[in-house]
PDB file of N, CA and C in Angstrom:
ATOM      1  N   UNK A   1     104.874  70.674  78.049  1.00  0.00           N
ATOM      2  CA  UNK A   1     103.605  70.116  78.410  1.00  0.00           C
ATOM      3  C   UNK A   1     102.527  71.033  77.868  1.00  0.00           C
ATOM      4  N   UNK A   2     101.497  70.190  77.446  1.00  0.00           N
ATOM      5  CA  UNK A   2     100.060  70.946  76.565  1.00  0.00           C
ATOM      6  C   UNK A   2      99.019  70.567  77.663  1.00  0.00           C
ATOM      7  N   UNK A   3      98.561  71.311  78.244  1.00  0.00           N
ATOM      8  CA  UNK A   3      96.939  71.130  78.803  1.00  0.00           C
ATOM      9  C   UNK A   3      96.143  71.878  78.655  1.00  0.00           C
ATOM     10  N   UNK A   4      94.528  70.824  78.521  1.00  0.00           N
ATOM     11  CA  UNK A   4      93.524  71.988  78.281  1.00  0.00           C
ATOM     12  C   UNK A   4      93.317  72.782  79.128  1.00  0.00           C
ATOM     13  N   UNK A   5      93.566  72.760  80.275  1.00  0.00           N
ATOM     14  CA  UNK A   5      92.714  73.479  81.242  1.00  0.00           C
ATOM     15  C   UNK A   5      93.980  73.852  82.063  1.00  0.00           C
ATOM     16  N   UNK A   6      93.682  74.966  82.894  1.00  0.00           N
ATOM     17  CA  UNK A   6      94.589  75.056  84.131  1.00  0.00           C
ATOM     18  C   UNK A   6      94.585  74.018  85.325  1.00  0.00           C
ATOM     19  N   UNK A   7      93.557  73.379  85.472  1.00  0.00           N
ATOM     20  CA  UNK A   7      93.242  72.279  86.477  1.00  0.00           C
ATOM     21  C   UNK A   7      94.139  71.196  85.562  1.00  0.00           C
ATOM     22  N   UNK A   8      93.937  70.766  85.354  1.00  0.00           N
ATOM     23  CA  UNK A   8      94.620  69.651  84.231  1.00  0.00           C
ATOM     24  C   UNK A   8      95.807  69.959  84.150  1.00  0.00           C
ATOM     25  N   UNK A   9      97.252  71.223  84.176  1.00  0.00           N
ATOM     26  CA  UNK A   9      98.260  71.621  84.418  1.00  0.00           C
ATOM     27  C   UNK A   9      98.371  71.287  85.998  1.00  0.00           C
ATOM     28  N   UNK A  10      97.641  71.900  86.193  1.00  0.00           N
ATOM     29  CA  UNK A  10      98.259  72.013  87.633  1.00  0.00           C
ATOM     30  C   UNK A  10      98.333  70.099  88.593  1.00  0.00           C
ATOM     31  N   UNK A  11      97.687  69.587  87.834  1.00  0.00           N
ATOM     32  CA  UNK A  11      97.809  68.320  87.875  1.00  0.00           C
ATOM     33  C   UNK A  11      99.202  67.790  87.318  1.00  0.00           C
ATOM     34  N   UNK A  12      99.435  67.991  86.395  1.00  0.00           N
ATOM     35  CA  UNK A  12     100.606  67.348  85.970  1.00  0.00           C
ATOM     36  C   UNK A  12     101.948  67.947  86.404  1.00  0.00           C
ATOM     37  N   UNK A  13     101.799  69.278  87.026  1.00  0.00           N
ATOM     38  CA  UNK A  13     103.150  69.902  87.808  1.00  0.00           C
ATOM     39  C   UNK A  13     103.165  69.348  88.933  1.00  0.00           C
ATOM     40  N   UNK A  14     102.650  68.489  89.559  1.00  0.00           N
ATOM     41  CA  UNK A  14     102.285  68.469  90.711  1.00  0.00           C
ATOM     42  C   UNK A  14     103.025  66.764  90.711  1.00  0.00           C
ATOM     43  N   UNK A  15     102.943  66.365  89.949  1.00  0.00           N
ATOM     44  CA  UNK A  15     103.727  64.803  89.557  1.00  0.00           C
ATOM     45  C   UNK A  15     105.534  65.084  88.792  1.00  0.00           C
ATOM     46  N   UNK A  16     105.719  66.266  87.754  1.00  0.00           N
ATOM     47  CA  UNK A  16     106.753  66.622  87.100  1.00  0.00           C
ATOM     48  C   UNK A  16     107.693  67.825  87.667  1.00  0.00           C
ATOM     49  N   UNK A  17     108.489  68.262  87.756  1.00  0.00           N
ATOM     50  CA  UNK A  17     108.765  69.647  87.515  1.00  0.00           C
ATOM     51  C   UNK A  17     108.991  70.457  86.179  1.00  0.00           C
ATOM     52  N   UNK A  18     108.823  71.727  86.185  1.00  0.00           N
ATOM     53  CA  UNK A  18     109.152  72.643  85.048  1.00  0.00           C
ATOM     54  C   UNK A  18     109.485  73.516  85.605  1.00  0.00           C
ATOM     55  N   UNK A  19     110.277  74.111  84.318  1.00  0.00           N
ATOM     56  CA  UNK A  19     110.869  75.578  84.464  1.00  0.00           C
ATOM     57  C   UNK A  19     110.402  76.911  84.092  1.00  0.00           C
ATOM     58  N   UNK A  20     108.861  76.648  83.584  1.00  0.00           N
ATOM     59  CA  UNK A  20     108.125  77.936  83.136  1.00  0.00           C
ATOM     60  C   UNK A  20     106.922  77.458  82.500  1.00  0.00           C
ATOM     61  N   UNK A  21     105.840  78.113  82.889  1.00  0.00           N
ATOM     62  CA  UNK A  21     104.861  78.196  82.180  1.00  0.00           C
ATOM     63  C   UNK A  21     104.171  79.182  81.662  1.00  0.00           C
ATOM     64  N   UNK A  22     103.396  79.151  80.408  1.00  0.00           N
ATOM     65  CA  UNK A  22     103.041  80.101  79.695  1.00  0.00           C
ATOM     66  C   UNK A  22     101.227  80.065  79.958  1.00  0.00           C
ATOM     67  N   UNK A  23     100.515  81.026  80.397  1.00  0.00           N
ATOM     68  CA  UNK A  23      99.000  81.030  80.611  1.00  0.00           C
ATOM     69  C   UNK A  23      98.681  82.137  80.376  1.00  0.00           C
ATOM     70  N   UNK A  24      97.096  81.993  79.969  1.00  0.00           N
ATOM     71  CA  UNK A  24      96.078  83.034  79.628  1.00  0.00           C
ATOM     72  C   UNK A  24      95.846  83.035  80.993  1.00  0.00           C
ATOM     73  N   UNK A  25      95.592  84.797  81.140  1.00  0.00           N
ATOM     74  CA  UNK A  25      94.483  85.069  82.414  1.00  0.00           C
ATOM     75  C   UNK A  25      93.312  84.741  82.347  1.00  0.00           C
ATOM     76  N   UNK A  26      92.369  84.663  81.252  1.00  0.00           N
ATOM     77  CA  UNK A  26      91.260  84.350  81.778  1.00  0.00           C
ATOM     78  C   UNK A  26      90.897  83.109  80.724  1.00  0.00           C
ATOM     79  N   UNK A  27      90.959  82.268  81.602  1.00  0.00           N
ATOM     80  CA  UNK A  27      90.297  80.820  81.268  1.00  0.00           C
ATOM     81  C   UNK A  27      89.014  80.154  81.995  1.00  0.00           C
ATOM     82  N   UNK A  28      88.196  79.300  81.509  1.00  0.00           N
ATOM     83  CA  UNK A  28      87.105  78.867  81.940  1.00  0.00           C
ATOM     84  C   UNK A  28      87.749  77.658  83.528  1.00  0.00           C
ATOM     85  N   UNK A  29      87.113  77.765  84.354  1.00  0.00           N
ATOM     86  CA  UNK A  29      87.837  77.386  85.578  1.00  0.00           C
ATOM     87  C   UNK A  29      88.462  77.877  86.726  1.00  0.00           C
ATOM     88  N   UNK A  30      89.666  77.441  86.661  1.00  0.00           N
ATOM     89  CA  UNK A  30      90.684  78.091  86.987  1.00  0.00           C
ATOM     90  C   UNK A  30      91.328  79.192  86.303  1.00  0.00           C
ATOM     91  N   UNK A  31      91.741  80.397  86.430  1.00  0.00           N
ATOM     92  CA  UNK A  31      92.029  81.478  85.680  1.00  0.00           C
ATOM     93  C   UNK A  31      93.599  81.629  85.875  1.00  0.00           C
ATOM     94  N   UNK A  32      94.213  82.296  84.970  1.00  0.00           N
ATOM     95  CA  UNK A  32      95.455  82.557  85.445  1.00  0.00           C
ATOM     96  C   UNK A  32      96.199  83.062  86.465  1.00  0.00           C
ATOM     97  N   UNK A  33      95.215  84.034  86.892  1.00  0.00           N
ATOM     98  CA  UNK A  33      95.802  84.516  88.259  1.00  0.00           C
ATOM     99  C   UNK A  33      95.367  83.567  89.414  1.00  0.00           C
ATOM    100  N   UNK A  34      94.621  82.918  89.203  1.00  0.00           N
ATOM    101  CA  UNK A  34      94.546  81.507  90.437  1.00  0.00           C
ATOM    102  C   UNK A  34      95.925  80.777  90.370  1.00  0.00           C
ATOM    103  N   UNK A  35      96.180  80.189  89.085  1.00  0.00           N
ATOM    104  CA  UNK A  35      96.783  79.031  88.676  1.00  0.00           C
ATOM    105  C   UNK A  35      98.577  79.653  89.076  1.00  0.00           C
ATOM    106  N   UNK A  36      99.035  80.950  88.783  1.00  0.00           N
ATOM    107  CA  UNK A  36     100.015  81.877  89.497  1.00  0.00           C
ATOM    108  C   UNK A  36     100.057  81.426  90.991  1.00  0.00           C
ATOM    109  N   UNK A  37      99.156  82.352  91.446  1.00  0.00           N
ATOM    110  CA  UNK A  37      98.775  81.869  93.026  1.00  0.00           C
ATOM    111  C   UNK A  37      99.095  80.355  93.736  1.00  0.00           C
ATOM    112  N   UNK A  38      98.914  79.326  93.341  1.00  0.00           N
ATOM    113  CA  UNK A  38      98.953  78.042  93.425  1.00  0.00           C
ATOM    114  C   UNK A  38     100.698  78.067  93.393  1.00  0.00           C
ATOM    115  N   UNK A  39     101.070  77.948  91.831  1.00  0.00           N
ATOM    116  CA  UNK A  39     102.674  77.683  91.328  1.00  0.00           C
ATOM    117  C   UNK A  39     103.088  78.241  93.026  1.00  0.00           C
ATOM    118  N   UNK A  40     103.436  79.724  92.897  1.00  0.00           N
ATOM    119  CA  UNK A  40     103.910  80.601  93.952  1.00  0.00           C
ATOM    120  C   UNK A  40     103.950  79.830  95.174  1.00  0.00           C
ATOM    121  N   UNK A  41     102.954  79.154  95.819  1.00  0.00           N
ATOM    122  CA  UNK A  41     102.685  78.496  97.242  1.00  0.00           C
ATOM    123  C   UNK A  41     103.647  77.042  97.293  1.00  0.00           C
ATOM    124  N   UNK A  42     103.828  76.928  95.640  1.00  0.00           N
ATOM    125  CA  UNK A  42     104.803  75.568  95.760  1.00  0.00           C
ATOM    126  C   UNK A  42     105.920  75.710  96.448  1.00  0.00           C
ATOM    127  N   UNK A  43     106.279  74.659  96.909  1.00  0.00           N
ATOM    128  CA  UNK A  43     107.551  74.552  97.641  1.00  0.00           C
ATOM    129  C   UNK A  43     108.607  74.719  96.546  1.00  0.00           C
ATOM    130  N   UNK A  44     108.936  74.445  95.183  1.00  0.00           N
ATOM    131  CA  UNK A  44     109.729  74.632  94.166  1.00  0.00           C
ATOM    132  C   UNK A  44     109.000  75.772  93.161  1.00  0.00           C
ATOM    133  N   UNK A  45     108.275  76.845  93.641  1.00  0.00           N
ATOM    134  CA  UNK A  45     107.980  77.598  92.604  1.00  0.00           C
ATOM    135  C   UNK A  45     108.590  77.911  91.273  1.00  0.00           C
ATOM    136  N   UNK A  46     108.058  78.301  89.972  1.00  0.00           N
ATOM    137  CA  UNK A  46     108.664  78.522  88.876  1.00  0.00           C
ATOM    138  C   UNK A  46     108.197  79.762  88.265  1.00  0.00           C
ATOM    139  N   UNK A  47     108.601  80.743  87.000  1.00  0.00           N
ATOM    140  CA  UNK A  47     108.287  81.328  86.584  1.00  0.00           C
ATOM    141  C   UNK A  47     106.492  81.216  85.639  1.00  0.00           C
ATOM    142  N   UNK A  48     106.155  82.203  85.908  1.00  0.00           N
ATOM    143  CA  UNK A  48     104.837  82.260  85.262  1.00  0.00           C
ATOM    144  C   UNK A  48     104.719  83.262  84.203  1.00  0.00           C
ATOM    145  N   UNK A  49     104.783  83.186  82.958  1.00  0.00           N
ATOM    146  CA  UNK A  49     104.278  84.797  81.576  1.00  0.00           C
ATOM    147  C   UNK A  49     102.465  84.190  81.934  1.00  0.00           C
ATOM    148  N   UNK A  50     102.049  85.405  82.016  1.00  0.00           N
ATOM    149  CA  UNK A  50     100.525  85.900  82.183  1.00  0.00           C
ATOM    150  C   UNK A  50     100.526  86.690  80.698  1.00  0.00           C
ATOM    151  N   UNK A  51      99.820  85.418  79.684  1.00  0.00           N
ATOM    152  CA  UNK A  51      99.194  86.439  78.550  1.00  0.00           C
ATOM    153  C   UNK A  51      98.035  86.758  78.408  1.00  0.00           C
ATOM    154  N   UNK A  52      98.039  87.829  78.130  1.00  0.00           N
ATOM    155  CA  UNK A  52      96.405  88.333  77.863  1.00  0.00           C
ATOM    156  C   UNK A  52      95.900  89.777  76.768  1.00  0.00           C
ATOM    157  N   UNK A  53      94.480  89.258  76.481  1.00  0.00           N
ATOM    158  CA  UNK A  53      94.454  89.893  75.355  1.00  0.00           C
ATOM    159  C   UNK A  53      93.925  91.380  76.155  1.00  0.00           C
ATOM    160  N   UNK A  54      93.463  91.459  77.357  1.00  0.00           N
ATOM    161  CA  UNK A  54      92.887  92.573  78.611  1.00  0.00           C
ATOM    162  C   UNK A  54      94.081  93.041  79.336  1.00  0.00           C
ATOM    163  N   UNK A  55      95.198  93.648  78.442  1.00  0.00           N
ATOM    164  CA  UNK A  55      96.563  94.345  80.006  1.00  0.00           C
ATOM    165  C   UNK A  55      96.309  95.524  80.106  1.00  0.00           C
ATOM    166  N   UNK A  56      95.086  95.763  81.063  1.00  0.00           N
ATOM    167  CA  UNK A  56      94.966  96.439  81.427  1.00  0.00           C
ATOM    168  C   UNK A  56      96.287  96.835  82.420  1.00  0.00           C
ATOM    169  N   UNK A  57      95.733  98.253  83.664  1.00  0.00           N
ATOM    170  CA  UNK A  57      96.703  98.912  84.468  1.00  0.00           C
ATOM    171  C   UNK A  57      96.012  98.106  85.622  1.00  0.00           C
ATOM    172  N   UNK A  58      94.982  97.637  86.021  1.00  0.00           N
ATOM    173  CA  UNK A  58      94.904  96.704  87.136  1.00  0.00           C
ATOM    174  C   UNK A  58      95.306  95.256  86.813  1.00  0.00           C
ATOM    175  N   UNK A  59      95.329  94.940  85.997  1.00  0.00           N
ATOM    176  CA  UNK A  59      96.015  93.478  85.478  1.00  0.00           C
ATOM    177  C   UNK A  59      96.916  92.804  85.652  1.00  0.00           C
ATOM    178  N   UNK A  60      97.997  94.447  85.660  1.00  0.00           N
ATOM    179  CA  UNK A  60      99.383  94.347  85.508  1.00  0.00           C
ATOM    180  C   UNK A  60      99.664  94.496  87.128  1.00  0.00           C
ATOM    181  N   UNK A  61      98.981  95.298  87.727  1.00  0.00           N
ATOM    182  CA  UNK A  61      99.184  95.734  88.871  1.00  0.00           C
ATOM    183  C   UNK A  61      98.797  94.243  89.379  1.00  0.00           C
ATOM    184  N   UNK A  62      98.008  93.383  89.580  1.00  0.00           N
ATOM    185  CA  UNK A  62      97.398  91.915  90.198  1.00  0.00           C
ATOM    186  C   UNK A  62      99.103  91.184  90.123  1.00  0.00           C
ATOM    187  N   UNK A  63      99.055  90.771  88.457  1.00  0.00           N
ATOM    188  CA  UNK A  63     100.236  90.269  88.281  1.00  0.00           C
ATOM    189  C   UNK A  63     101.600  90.491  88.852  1.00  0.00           C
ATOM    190  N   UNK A  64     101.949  91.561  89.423  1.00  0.00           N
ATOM    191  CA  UNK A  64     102.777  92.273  89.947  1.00  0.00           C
ATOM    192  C   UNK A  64     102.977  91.232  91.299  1.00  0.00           C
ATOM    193  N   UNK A  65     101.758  91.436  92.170  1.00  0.00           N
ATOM    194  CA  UNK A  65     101.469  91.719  93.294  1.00  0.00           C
ATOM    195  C   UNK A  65     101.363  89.978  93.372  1.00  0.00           C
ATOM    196  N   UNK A  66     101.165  88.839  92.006  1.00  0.00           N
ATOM    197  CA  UNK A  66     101.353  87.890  92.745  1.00  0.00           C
ATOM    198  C   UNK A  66     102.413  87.082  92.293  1.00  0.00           C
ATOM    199  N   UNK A  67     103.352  88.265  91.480  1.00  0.00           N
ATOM    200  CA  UNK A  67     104.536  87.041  91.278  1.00  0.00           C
ATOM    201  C   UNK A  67     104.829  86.651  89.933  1.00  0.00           C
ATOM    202  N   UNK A  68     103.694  87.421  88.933  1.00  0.00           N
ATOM    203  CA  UNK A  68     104.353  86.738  87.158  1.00  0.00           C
ATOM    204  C   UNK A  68     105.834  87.242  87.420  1.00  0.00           C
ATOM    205  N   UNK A  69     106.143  86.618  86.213  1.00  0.00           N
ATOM    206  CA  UNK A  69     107.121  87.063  85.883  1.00  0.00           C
ATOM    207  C   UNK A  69     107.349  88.182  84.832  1.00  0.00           C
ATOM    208  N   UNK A  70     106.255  87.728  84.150  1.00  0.00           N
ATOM    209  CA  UNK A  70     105.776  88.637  82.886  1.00  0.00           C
ATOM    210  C   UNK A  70     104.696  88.738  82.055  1.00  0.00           C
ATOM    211  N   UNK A  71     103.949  90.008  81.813  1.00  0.00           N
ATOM    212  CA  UNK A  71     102.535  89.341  81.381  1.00  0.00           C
ATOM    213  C   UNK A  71     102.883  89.857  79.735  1.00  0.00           C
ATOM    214  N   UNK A  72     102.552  89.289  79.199  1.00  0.00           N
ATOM    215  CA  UNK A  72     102.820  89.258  77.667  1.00  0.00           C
ATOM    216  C   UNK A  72     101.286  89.650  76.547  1.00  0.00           C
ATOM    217  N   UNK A  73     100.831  90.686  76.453  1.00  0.00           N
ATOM    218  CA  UNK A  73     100.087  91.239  75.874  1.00  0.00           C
ATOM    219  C   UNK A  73      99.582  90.442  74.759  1.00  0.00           C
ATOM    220  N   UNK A  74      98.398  90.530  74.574  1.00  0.00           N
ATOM    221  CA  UNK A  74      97.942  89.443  73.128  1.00  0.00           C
ATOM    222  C   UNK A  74      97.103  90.911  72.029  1.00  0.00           C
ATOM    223  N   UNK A  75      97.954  90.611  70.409  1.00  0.00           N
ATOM    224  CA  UNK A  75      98.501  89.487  70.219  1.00  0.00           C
ATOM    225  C   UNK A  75      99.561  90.168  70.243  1.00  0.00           C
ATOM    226  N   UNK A  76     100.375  88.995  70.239  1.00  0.00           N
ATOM    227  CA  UNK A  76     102.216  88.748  70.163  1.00  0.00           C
ATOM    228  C   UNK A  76     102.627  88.063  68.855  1.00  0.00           C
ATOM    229  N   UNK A  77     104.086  88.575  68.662  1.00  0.00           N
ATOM    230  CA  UNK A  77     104.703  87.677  67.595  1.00  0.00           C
ATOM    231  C   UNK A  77     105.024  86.329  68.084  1.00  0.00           C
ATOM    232  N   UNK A  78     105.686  85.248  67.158  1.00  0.00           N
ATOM    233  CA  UNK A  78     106.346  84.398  67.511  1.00  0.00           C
ATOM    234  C   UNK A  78     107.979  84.842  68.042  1.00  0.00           C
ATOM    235  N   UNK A  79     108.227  86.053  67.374  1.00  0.00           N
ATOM    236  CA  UNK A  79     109.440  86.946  68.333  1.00  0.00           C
ATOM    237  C   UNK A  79     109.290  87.065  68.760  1.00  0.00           C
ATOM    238  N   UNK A  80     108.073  87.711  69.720  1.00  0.00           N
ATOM    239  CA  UNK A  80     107.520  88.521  71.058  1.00  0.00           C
ATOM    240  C   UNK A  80     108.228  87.564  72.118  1.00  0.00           C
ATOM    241  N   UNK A  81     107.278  85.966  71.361  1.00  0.00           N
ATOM    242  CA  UNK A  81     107.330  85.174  72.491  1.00  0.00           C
ATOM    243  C   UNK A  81     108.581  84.447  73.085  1.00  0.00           C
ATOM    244  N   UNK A  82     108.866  84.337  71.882  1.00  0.00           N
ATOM    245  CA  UNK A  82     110.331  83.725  72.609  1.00  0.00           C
ATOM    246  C   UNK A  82     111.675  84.789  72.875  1.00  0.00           C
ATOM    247  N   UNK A  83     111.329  86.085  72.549  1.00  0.00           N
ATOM    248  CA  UNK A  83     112.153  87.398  73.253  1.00  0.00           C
ATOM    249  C   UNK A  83     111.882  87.346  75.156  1.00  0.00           C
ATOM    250  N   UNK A  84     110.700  87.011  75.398  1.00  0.00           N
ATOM    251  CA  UNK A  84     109.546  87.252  76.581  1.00  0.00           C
ATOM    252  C   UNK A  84     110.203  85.927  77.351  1.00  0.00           C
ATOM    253  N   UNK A  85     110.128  84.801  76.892  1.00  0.00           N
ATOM    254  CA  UNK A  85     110.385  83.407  77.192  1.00  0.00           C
ATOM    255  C   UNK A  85     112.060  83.484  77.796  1.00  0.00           C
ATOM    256  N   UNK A  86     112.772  83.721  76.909  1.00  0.00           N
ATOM    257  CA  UNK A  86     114.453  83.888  76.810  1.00  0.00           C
ATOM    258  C   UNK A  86     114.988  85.037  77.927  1.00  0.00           C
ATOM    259  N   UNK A  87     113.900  85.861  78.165  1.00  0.00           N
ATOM    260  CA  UNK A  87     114.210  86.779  78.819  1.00  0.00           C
ATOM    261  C   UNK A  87     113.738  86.744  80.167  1.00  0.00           C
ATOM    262  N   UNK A  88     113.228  85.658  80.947  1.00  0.00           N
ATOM    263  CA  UNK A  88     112.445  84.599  81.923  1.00  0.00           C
ATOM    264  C   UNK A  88     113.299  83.796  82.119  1.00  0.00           C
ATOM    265  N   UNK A  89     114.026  82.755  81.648  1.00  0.00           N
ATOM    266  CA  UNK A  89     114.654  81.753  81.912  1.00  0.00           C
ATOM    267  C   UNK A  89     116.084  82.004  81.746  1.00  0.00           C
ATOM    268  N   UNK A  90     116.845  81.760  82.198  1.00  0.00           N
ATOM    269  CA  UNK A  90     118.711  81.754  82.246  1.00  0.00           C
ATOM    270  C   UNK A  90     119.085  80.999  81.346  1.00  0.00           C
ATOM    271  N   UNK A  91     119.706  81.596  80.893  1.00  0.00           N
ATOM    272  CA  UNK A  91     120.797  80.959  79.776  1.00  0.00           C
ATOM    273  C   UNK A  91     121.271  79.698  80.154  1.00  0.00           C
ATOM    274  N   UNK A  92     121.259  78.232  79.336  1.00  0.00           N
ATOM    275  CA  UNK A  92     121.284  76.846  79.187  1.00  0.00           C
ATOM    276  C   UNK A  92     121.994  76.934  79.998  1.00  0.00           C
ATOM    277  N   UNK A  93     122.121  75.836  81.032  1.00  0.00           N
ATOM    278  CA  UNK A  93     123.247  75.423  81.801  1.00  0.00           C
ATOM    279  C   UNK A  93     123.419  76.098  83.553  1.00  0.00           C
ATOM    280  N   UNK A  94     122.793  77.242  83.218  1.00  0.00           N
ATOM    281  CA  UNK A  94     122.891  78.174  84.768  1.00  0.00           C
ATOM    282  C   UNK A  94     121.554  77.823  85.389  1.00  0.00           C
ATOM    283  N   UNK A  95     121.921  77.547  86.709  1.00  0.00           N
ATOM    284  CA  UNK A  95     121.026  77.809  87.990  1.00  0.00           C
ATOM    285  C   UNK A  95     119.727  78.896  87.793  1.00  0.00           C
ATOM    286  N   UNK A  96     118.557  77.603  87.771  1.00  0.00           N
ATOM    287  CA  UNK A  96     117.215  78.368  88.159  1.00  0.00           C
ATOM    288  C   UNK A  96     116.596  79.067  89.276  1.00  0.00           C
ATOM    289  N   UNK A  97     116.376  79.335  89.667  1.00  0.00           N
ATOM    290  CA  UNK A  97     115.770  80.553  90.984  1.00  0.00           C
ATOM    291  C   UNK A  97     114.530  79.983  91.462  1.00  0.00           C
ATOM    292  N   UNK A  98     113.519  79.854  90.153  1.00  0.00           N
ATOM    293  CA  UNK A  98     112.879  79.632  89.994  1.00  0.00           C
ATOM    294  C   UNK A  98     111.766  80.842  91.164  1.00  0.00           C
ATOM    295  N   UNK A  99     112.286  81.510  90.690  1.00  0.00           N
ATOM    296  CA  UNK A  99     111.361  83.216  91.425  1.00  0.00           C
ATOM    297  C   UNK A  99     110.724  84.291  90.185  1.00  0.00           C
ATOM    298  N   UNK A 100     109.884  85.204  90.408  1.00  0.00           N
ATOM    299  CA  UNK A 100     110.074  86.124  89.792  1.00  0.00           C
ATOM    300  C   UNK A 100     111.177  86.949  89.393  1.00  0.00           C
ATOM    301  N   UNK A 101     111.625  87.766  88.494  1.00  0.00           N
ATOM    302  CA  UNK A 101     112.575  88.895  88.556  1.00  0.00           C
ATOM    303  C   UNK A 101     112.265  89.753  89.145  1.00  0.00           C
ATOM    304  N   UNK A 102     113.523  90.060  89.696  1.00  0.00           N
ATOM    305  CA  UNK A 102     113.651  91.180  91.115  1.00  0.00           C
ATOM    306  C   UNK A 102     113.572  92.256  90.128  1.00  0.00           C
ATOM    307  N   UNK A 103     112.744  93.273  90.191  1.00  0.00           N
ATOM    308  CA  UNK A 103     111.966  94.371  89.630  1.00  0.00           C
ATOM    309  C   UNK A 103     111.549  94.747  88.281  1.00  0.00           C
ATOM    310  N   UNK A 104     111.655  95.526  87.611  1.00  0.00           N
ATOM    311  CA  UNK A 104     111.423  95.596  86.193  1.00  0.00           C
ATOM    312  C   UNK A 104     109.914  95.686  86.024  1.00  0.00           C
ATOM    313  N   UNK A 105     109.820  95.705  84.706  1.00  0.00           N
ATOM    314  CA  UNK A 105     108.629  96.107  84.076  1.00  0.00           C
ATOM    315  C   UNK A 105     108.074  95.129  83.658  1.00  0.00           C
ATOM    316  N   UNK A 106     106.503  94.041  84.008  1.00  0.00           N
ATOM    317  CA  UNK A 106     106.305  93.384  83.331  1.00  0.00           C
ATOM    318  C   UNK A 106     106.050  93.105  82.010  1.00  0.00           C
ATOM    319  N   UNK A 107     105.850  93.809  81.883  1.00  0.00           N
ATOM    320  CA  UNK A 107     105.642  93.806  79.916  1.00  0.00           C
ATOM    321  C   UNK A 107     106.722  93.991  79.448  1.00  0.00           C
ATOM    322  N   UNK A 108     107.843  93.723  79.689  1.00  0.00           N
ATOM    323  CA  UNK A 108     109.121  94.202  79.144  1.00  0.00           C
ATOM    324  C   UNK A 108     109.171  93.053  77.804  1.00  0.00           C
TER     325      UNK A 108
END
């Protein structure tokens, strides 16, 4: 799924399920760390990558504290991303959690 906006996502998760989404922290609107916040409160929560071109040490620390899974530094390769992505989601076929990973480093 492509949306412009985080409001406009969060609309269409709200009718579908998914298994991950990919967002900028700071968007006009809703921001990423809102749109985190929200997923998280779902009754079927899913993984969230928080990219941003600002990772900062409070950034990471927010993200932490609400549940990415991973914040993915901008810019990134097209390796980055799907190293970042692959390393978020379980291998085809296995049981989703659909939680954060239990500890680690977000920027991993």
């Amino acid at each position: 799924m492509l949306a412009a906006s985080a409001q406009d996502a969060f609309s269409l998760i709200e009718k579908e399920r998914y298994d991950l989404a990919l967002v900028d922290v700071k968007m006009p609107g809703m921001d990423g760390m809102e749109f985190l916040r929200r997923v998280r409160r779902r009754p079927e929560p899913f993984p969230v990558i928080l990219m941003t071109g600002y990772a900062t040490q409070d950034t990471l620390d927010a993200a932490a504290k609400e549940g990415a899974a991973l914040v993915l530094p901008k810019p990134f390769t097209p390796d980055e991303l799907l190293n970042a992505v692959q390393g978020v989601l379980p291998p085809a076929g296995q049981a989703t959690s659909h939680g954060p990973p239990k500890g680690g480093d977000l920027t991993d």
